[in-house]
C-alpha atoms as a PDB file:
ATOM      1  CA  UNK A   1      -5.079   1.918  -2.206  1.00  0.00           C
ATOM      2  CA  UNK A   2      -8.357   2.526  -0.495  1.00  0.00           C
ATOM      3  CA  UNK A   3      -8.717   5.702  -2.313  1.00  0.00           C
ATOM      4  CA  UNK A   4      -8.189   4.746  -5.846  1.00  0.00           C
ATOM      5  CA  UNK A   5     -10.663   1.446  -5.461  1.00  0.00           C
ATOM      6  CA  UNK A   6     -13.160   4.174  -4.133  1.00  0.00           C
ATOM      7  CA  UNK A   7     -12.603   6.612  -6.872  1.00  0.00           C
ATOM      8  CA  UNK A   8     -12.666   3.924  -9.612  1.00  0.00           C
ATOM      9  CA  UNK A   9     -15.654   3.176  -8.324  1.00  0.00           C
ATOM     10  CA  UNK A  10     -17.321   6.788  -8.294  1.00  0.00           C
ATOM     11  CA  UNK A  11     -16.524   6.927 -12.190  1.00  0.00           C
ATOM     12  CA  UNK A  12     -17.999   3.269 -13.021  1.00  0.00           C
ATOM     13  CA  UNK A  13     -21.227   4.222 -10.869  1.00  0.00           C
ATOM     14  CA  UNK A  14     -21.005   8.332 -12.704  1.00  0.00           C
ATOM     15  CA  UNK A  15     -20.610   6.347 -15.931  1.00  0.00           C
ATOM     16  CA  UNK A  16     -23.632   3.869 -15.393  1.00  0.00           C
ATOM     17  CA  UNK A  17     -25.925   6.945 -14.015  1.00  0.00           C
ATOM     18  CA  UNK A  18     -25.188   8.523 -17.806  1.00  0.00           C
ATOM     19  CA  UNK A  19     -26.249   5.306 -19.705  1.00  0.00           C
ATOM     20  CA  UNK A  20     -28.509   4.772 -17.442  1.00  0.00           C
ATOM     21  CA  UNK A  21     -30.249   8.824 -18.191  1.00  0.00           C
ATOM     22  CA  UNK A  22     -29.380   8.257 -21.843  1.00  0.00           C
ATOM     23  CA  UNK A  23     -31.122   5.272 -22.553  1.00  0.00           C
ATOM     24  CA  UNK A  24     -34.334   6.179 -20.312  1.00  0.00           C
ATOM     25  CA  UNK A  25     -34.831   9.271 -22.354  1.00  0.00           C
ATOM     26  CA  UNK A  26     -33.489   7.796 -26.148  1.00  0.00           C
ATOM     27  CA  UNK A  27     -34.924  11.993 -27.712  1.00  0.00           C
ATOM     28  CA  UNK A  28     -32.555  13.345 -25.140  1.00  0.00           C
ATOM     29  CA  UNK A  29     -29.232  11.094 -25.311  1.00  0.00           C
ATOM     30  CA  UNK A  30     -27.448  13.560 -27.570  1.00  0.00           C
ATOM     31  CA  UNK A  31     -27.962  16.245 -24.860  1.00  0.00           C
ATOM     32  CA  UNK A  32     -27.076  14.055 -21.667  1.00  0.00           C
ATOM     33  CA  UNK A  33     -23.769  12.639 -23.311  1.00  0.00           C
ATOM     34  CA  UNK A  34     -23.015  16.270 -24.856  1.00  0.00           C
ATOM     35  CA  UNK A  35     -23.367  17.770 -21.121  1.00  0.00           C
ATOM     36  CA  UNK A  36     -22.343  14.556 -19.496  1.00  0.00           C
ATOM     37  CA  UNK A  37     -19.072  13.484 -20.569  1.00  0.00           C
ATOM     38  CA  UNK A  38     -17.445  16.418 -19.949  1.00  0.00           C
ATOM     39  CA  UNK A  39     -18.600  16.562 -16.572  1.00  0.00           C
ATOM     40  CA  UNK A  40     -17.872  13.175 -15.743  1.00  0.00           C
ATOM     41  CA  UNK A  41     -13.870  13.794 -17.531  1.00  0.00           C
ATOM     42  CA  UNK A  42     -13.663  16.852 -15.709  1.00  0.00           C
ATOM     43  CA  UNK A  43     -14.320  14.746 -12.327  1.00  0.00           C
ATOM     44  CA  UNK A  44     -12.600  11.868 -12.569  1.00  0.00           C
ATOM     45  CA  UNK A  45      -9.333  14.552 -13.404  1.00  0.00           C
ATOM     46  CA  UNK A  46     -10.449  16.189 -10.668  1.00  0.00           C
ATOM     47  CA  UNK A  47     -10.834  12.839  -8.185  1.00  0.00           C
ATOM     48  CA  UNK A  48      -7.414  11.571  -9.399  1.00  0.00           C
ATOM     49  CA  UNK A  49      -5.403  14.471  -8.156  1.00  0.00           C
ATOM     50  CA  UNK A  50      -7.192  14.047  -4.848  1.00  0.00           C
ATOM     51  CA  UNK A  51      -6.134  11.071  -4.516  1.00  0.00           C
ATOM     52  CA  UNK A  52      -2.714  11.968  -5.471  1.00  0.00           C
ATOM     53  CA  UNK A  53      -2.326  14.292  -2.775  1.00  0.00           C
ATOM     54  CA  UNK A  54      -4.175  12.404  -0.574  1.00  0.00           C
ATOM     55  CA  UNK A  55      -1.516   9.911  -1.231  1.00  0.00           C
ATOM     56  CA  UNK A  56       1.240  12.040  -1.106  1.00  0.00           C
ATOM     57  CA  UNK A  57       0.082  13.402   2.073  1.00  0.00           C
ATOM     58  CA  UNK A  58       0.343   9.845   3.702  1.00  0.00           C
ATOM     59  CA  UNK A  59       4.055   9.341   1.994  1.00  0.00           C
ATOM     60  CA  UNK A  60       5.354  12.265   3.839  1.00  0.00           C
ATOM     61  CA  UNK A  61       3.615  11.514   7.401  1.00  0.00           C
ATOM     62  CA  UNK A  62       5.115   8.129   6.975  1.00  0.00           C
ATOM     63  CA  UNK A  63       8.922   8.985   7.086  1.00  0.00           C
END
């Protein structure tokens, strides 16, 4: 459970850094959620089957 709270959390705070970018720099908002939200889909994919295995990996240690 640890793992999901702490990547849930990773994507709220990679989520906030965007807005955050995007609305400091309103000429350059296009650009930063263009590049952005890609990256940030791409990671939390990427984060969720880590934690899948992760989890897996404590399943089968457990029997």
């Amino acid at each position: 459970m640890r793992a999901w709270l702490l990547y849930l959390l990773i994507v709220i705070t990679a989520l906030a850094a965007l807005l955050a970018i995007a609305s400091s720099a309103p000429e350059a908002s296009s650009a930063v959620f263009l590049i952005g939200t890609p990256v940030v889909v791409i990671g939390a994919g990427l984060g969720a089957k880590f934690v899948l295995e992760a989890r897996r990996g404590r399943r089968t240690h457990q029997r």
